[in-house]
Every structure is written in structure tokens, then in C-alpha cells.
ModelCIF file with pLDDT and N, C-alpha, C, O atoms, coordinates in Angstrom:
data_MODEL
#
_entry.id   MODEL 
#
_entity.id                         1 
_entity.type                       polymer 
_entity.pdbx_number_of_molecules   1 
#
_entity_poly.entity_id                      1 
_entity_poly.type                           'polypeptide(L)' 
_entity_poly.nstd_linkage                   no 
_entity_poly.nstd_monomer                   no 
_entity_poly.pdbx_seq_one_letter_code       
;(UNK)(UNK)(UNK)(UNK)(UNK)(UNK)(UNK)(UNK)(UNK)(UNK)(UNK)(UNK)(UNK)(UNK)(UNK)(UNK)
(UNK)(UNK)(UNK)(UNK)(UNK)(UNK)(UNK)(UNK)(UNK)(UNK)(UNK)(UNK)(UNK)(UNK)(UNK)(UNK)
(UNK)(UNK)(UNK)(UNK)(UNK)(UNK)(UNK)(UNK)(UNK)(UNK)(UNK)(UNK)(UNK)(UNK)
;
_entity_poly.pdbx_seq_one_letter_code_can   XXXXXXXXXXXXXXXXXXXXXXXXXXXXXXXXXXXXXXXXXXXXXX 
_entity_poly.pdbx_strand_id                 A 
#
loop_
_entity_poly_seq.entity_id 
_entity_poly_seq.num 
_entity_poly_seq.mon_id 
_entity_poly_seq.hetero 
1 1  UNK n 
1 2  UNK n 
1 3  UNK n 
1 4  UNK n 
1 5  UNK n 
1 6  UNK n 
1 7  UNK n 
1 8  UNK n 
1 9  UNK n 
1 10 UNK n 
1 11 UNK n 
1 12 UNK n 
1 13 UNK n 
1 14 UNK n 
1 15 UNK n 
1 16 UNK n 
1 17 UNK n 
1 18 UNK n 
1 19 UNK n 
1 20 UNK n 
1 21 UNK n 
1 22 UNK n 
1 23 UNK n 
1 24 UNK n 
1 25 UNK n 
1 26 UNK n 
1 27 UNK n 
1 28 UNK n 
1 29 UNK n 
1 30 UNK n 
1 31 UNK n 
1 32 UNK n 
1 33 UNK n 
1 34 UNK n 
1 35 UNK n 
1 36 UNK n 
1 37 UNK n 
1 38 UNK n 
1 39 UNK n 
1 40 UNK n 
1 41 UNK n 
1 42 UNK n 
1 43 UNK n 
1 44 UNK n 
1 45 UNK n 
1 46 UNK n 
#
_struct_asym.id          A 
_struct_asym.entity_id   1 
#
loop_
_ma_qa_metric.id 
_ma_qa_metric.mode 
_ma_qa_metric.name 
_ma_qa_metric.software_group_id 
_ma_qa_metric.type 
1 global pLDDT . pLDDT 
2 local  pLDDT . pLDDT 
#
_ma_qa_metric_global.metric_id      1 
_ma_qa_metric_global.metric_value   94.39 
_ma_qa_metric_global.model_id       1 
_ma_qa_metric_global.ordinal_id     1 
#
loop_
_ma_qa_metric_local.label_asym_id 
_ma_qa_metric_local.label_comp_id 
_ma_qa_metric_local.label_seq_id 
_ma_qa_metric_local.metric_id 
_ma_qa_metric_local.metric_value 
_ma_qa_metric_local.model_id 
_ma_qa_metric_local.ordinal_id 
A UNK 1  2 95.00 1 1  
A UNK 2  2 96.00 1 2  
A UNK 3  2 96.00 1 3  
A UNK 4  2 97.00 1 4  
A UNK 5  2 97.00 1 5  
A UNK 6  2 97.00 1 6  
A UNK 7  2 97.00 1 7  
A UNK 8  2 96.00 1 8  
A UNK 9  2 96.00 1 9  
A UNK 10 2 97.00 1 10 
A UNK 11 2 95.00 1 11 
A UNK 12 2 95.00 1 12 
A UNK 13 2 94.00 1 13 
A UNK 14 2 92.00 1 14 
A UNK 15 2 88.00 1 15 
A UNK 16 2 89.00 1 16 
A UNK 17 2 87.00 1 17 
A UNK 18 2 85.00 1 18 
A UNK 19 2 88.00 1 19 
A UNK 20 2 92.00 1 20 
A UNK 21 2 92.00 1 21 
A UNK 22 2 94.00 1 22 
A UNK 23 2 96.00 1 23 
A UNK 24 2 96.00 1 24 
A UNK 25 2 96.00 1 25 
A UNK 26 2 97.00 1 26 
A UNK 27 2 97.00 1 27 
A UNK 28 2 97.00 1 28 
A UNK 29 2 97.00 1 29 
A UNK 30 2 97.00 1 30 
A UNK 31 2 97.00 1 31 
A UNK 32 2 96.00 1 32 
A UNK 33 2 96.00 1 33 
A UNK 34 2 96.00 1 34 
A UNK 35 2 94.00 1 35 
A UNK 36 2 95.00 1 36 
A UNK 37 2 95.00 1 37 
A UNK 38 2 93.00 1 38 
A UNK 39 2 91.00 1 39 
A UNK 40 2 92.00 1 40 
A UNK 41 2 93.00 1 41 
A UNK 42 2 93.00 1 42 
A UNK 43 2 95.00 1 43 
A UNK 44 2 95.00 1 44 
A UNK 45 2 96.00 1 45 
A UNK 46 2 97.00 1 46 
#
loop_
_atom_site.group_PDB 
_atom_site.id 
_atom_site.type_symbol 
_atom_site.label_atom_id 
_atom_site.label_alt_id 
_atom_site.label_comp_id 
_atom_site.label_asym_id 
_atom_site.label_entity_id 
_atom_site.label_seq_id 
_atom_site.pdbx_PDB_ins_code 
_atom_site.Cartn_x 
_atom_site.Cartn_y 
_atom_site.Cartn_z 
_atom_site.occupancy 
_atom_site.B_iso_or_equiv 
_atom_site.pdbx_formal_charge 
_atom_site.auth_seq_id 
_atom_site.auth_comp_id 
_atom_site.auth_asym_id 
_atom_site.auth_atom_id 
_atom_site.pdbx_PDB_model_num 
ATOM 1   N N  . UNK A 1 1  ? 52.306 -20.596 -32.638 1.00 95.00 ? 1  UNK A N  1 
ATOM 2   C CA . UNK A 1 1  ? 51.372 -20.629 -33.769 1.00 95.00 ? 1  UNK A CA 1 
ATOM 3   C C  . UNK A 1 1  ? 50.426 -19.433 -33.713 1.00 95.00 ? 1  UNK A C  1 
ATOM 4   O O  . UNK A 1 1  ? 50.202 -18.660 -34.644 1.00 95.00 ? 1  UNK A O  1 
ATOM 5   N N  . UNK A 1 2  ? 49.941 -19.397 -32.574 1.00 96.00 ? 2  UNK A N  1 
ATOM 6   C CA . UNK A 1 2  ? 48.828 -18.175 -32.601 1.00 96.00 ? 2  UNK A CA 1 
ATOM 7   C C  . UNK A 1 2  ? 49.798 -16.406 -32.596 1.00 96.00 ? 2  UNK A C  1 
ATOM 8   O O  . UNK A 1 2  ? 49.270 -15.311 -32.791 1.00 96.00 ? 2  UNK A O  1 
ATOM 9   N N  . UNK A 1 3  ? 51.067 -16.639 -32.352 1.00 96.00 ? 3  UNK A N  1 
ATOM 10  C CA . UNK A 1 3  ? 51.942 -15.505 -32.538 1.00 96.00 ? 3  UNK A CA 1 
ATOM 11  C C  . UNK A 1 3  ? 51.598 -15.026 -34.081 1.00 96.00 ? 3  UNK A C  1 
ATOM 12  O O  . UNK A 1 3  ? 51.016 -14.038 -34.529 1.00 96.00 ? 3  UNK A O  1 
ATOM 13  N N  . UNK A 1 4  ? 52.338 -16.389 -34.801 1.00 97.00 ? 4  UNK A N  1 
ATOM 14  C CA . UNK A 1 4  ? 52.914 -16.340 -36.137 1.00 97.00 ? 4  UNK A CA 1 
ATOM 15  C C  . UNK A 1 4  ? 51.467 -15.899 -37.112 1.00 97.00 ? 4  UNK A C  1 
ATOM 16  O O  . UNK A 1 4  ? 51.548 -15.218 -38.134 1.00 97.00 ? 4  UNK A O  1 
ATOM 17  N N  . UNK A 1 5  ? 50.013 -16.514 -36.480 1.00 97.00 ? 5  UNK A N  1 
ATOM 18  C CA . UNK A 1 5  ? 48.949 -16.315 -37.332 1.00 97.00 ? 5  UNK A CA 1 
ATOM 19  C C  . UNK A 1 5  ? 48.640 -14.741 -37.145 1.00 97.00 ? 5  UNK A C  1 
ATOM 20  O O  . UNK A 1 5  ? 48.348 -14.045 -38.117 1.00 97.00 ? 5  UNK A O  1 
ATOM 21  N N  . UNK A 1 6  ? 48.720 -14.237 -35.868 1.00 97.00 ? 6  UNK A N  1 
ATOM 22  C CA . UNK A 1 6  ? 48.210 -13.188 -35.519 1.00 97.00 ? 6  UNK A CA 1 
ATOM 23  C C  . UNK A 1 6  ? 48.889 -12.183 -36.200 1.00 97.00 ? 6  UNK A C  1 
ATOM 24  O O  . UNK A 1 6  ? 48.326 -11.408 -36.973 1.00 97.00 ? 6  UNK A O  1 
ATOM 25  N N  . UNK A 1 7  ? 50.196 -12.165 -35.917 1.00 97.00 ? 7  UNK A N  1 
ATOM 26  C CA . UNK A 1 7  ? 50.866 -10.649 -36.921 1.00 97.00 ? 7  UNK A CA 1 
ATOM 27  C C  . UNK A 1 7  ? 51.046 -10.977 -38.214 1.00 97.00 ? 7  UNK A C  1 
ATOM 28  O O  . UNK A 1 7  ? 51.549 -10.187 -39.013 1.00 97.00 ? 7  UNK A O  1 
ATOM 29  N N  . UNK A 1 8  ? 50.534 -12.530 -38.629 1.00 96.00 ? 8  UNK A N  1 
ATOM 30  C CA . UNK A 1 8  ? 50.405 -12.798 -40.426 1.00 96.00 ? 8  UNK A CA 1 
ATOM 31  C C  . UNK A 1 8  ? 48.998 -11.596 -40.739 1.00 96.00 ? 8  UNK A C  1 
ATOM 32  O O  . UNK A 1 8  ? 48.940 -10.812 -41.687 1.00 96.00 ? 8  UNK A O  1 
ATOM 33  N N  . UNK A 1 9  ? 48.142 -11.738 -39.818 1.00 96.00 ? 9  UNK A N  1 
ATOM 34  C CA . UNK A 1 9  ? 46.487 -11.677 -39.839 1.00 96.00 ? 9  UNK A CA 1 
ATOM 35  C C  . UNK A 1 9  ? 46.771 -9.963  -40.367 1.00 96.00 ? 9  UNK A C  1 
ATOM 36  O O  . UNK A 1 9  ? 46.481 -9.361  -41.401 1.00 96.00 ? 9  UNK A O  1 
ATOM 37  N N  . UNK A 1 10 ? 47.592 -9.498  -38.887 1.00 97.00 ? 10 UNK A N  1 
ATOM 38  C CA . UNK A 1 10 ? 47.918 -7.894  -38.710 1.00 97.00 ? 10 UNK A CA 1 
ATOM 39  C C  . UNK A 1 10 ? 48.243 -7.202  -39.927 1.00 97.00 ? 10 UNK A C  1 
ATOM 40  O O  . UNK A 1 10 ? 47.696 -6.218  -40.426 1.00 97.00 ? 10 UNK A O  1 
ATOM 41  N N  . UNK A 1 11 ? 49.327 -7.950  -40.363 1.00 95.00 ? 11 UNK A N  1 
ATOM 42  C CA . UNK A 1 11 ? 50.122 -7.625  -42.085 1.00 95.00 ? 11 UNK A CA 1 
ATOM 43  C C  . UNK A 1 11 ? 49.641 -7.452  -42.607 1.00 95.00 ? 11 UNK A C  1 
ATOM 44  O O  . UNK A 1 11 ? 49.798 -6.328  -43.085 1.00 95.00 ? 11 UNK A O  1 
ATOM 45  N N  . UNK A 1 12 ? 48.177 -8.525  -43.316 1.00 95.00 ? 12 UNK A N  1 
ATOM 46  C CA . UNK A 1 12 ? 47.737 -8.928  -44.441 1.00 95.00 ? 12 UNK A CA 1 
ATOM 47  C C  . UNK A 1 12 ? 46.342 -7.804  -44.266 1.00 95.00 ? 12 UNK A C  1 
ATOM 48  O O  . UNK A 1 12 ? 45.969 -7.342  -45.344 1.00 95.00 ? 12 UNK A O  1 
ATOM 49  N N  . UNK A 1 13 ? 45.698 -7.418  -43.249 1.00 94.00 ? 13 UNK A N  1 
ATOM 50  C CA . UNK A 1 13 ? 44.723 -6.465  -42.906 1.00 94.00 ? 13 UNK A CA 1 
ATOM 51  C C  . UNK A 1 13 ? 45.157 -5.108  -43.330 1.00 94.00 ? 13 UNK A C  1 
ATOM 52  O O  . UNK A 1 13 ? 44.571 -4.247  -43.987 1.00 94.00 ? 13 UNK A O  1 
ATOM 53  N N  . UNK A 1 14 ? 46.537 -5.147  -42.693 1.00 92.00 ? 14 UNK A N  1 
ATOM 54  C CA . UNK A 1 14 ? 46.748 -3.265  -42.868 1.00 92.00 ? 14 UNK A CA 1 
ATOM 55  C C  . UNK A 1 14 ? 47.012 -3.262  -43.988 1.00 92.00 ? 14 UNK A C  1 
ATOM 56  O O  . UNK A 1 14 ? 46.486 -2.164  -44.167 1.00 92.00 ? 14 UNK A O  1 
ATOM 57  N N  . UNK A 1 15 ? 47.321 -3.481  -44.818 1.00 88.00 ? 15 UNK A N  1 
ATOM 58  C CA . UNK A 1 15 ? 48.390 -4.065  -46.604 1.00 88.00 ? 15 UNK A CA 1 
ATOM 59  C C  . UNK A 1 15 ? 46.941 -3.587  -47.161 1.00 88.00 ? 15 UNK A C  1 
ATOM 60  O O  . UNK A 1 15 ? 46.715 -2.449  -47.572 1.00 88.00 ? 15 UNK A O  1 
ATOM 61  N N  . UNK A 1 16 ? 46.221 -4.395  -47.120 1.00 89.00 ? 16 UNK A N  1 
ATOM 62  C CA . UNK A 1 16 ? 44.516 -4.584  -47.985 1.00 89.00 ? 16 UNK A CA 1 
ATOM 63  C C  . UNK A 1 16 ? 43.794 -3.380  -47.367 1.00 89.00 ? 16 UNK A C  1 
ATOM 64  O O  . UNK A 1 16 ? 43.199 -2.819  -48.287 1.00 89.00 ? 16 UNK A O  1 
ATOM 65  N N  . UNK A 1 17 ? 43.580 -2.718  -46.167 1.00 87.00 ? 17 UNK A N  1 
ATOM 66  C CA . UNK A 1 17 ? 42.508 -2.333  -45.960 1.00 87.00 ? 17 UNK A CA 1 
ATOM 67  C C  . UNK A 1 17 ? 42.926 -0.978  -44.616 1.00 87.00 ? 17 UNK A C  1 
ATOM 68  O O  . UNK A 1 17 ? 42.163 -0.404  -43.838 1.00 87.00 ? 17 UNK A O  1 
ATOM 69  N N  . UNK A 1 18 ? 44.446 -0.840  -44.808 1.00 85.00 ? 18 UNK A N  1 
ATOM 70  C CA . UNK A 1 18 ? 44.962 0.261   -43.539 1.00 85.00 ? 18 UNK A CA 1 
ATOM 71  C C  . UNK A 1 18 ? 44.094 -0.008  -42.216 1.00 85.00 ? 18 UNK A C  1 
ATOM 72  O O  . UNK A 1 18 ? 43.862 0.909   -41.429 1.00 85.00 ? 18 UNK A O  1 
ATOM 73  N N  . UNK A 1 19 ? 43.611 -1.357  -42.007 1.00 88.00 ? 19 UNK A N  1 
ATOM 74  C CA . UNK A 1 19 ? 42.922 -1.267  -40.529 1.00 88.00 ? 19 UNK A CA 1 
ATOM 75  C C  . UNK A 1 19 ? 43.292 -2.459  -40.032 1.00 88.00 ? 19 UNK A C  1 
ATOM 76  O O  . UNK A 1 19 ? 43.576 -3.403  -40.769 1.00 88.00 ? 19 UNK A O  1 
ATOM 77  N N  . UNK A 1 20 ? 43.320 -2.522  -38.738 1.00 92.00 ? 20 UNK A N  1 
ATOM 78  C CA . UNK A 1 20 ? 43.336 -3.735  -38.267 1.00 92.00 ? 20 UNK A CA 1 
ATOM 79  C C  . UNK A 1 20 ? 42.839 -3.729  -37.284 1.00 92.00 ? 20 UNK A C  1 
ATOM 80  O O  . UNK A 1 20 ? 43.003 -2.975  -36.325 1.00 92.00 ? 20 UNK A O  1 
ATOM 81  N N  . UNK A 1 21 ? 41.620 -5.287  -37.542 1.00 92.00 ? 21 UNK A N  1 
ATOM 82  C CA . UNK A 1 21 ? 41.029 -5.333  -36.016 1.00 92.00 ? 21 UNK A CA 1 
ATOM 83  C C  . UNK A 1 21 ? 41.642 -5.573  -35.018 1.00 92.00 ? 21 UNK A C  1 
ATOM 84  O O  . UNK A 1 21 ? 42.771 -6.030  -34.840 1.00 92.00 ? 21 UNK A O  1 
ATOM 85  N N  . UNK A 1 22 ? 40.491 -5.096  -34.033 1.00 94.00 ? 22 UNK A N  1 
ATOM 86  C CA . UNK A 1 22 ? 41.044 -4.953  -32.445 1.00 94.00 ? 22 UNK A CA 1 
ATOM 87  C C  . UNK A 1 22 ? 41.429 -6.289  -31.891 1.00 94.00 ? 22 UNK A C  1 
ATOM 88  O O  . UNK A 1 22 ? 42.410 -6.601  -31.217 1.00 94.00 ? 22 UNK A O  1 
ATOM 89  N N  . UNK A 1 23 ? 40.495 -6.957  -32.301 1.00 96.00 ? 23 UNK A N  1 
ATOM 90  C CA . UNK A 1 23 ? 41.007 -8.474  -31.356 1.00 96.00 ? 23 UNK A CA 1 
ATOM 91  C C  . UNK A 1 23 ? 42.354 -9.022  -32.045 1.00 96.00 ? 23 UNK A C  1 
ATOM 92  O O  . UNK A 1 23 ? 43.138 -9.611  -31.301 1.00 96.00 ? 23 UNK A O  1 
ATOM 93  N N  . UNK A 1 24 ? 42.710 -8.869  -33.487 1.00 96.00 ? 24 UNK A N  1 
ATOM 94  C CA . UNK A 1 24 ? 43.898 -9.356  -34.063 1.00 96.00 ? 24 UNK A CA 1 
ATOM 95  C C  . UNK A 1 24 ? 44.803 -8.746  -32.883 1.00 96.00 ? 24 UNK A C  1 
ATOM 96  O O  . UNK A 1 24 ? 45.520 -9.544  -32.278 1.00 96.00 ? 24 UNK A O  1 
ATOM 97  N N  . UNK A 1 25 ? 44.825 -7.393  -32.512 1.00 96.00 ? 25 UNK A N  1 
ATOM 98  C CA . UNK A 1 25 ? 45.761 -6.657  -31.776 1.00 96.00 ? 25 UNK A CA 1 
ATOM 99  C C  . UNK A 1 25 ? 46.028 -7.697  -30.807 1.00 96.00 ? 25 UNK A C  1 
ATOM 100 O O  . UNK A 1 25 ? 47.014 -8.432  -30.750 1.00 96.00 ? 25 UNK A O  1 
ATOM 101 N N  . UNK A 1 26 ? 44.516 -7.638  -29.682 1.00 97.00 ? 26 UNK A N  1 
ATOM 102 C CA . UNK A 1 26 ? 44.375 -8.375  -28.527 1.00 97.00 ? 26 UNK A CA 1 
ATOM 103 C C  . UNK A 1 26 ? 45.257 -9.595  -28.120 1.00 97.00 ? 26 UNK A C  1 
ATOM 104 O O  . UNK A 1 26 ? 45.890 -10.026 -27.156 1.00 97.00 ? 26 UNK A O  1 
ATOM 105 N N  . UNK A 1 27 ? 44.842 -9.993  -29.782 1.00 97.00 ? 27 UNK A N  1 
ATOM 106 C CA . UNK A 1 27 ? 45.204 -11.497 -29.428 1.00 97.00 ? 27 UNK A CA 1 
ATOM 107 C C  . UNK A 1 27 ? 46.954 -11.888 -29.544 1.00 97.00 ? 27 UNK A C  1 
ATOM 108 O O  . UNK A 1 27 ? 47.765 -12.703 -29.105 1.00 97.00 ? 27 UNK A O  1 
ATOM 109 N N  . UNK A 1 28 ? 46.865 -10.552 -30.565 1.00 97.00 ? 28 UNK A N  1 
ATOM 110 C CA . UNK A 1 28 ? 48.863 -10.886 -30.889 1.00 97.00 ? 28 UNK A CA 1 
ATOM 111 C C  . UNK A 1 28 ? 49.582 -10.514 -29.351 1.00 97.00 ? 28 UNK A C  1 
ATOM 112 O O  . UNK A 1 28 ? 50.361 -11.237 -28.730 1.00 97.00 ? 28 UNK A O  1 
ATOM 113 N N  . UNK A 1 29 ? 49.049 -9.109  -28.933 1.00 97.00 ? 29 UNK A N  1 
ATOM 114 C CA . UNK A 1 29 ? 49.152 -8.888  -27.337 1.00 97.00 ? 29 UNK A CA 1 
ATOM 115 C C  . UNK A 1 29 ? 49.121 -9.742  -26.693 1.00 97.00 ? 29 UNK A C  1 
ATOM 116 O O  . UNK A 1 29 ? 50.259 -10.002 -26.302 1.00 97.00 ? 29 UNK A O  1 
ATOM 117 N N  . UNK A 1 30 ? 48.379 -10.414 -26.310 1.00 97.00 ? 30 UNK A N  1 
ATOM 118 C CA . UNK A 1 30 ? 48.381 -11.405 -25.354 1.00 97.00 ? 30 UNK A CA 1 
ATOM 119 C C  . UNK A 1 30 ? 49.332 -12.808 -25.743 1.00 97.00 ? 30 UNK A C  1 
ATOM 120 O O  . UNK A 1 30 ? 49.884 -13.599 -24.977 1.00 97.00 ? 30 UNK A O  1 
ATOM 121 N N  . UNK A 1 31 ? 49.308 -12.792 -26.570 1.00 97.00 ? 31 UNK A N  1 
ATOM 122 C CA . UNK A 1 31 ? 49.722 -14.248 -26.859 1.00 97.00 ? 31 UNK A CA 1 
ATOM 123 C C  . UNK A 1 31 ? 51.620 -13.979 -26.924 1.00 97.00 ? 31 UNK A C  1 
ATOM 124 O O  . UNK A 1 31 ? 52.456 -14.783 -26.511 1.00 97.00 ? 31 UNK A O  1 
ATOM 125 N N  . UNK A 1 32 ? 51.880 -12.708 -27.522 1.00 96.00 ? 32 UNK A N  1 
ATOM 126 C CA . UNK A 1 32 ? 53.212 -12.278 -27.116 1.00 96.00 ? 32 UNK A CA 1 
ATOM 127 C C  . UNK A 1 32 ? 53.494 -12.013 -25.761 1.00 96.00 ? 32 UNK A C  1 
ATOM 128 O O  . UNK A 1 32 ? 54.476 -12.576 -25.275 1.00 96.00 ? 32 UNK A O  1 
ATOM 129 N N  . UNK A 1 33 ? 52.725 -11.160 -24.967 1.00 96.00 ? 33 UNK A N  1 
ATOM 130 C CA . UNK A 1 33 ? 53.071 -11.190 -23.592 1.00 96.00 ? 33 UNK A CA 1 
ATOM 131 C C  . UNK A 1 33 ? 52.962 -12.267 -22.755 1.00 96.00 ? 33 UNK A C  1 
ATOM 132 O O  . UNK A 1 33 ? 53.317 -12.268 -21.576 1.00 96.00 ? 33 UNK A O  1 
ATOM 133 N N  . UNK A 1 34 ? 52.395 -13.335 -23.445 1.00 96.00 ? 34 UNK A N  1 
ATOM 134 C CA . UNK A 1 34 ? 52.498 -14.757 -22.381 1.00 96.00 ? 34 UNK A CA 1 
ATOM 135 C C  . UNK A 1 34 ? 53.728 -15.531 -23.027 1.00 96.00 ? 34 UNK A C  1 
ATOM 136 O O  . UNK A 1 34 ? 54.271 -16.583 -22.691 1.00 96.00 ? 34 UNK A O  1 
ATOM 137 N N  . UNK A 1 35 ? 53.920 -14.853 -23.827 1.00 94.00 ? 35 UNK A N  1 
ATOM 138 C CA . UNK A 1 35 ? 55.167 -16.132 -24.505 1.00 94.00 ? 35 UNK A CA 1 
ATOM 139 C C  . UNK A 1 35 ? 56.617 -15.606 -23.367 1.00 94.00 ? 35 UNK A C  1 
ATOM 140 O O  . UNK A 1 35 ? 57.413 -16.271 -22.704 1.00 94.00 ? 35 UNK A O  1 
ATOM 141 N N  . UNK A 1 36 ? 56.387 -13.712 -23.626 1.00 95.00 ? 36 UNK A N  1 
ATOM 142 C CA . UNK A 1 36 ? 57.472 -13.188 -23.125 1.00 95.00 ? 36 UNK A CA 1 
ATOM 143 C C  . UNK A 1 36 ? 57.731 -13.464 -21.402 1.00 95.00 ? 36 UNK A C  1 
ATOM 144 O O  . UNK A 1 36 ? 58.866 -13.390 -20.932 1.00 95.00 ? 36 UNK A O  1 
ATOM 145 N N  . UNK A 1 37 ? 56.581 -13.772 -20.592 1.00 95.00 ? 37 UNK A N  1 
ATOM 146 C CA . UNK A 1 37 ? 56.047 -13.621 -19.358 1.00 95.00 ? 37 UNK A CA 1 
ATOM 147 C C  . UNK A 1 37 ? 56.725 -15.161 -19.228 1.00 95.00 ? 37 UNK A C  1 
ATOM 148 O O  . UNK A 1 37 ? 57.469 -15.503 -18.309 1.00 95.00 ? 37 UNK A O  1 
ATOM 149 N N  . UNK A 1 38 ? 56.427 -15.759 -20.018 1.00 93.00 ? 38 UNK A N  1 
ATOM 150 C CA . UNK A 1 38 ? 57.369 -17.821 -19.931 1.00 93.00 ? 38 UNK A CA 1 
ATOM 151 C C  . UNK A 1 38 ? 58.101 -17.714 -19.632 1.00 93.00 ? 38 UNK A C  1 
ATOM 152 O O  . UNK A 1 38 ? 58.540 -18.270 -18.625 1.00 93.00 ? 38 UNK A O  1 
ATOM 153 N N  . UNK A 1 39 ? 58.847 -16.696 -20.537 1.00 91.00 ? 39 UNK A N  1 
ATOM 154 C CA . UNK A 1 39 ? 60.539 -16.855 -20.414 1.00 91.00 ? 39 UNK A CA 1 
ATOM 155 C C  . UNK A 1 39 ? 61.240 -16.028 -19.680 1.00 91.00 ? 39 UNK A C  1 
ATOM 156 O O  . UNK A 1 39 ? 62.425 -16.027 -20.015 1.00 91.00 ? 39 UNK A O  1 
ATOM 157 N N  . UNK A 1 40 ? 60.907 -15.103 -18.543 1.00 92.00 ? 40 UNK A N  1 
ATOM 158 C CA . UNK A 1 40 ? 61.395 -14.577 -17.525 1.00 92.00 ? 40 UNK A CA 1 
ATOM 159 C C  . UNK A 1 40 ? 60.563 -14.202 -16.448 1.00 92.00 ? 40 UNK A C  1 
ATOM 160 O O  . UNK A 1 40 ? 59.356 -14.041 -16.629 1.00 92.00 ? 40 UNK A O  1 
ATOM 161 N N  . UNK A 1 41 ? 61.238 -14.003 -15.040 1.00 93.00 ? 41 UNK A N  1 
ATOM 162 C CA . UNK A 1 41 ? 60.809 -13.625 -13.954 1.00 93.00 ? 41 UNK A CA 1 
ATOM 163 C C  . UNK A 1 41 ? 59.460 -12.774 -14.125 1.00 93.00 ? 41 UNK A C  1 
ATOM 164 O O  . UNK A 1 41 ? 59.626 -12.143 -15.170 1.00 93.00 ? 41 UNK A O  1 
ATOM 165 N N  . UNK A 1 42 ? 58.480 -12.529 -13.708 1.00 93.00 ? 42 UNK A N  1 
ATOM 166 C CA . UNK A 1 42 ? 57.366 -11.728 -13.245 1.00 93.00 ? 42 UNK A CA 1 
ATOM 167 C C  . UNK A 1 42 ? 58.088 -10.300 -12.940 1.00 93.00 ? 42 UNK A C  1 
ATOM 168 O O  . UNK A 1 42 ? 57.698 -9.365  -13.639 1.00 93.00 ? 42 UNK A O  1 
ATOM 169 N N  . UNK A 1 43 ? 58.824 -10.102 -12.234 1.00 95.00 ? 43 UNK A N  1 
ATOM 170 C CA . UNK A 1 43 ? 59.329 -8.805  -11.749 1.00 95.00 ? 43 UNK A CA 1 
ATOM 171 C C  . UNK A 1 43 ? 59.855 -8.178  -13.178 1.00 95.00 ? 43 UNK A C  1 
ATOM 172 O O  . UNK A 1 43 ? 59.528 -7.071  -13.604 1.00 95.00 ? 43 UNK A O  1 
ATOM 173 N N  . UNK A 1 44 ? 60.734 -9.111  -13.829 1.00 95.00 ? 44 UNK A N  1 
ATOM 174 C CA . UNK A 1 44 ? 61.435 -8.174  -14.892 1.00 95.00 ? 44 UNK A CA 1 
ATOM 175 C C  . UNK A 1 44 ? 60.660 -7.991  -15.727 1.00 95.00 ? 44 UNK A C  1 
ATOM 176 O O  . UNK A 1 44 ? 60.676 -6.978  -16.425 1.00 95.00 ? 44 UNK A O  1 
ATOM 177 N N  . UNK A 1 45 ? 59.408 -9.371  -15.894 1.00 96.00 ? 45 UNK A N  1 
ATOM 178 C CA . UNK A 1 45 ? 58.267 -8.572  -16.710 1.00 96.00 ? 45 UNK A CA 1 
ATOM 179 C C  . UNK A 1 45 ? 57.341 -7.203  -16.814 1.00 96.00 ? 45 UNK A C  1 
ATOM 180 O O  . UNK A 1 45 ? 56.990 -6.629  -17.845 1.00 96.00 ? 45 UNK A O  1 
ATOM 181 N N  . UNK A 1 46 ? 57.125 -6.940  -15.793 1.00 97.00 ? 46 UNK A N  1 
ATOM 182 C CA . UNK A 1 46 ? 56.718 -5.901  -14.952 1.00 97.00 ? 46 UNK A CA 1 
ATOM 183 C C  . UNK A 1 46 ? 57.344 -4.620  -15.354 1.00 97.00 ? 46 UNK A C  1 
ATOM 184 O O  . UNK A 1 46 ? 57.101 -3.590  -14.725 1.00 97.00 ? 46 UNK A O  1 
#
């Protein structure tokens, strides 16, 4: 959910206004790299 809101957020910012805030970034970052970090080893994350 917080994936799907975050790069909705990203889209709908740059579309309207060519910017996108930093924490939208942050948060799509993080919330993708923990999804990706679930689903495999630490090392291959790395």
C-alpha cells in the first residue's frame, strides 16, 4: 500500500508541478527497498 500510494503521490506531483518532494522519494525508497530486502538474502541485496 505505501508502495502503490507513494509512486501514485510521485506521478501525480511531477505531472502538476515537475517536482517531487523529497520524502515522497524517501518514502517510495524505503518502502521498495524493504519490500525488495523481504524477498531475498541480505548479501544479494547488497
Amino acid at each position: 500500500i505505501v508502495i502503490i500510494l507513494s509512486l501514485f503521490g510521485i506521478a501525480l506531483q511531477d505531472f502538476k508541478e515537475r517536482n517531487v518532494f523529497l520524502w515522497l522519494l524517501l518514502l517510495s525508497g524505503l518502502s521498495m527497498g524493504a519490500f525488495h530486502f523481504s524477498k531475498v538474502y541480505y548479501q544479494q541485496f547488497i
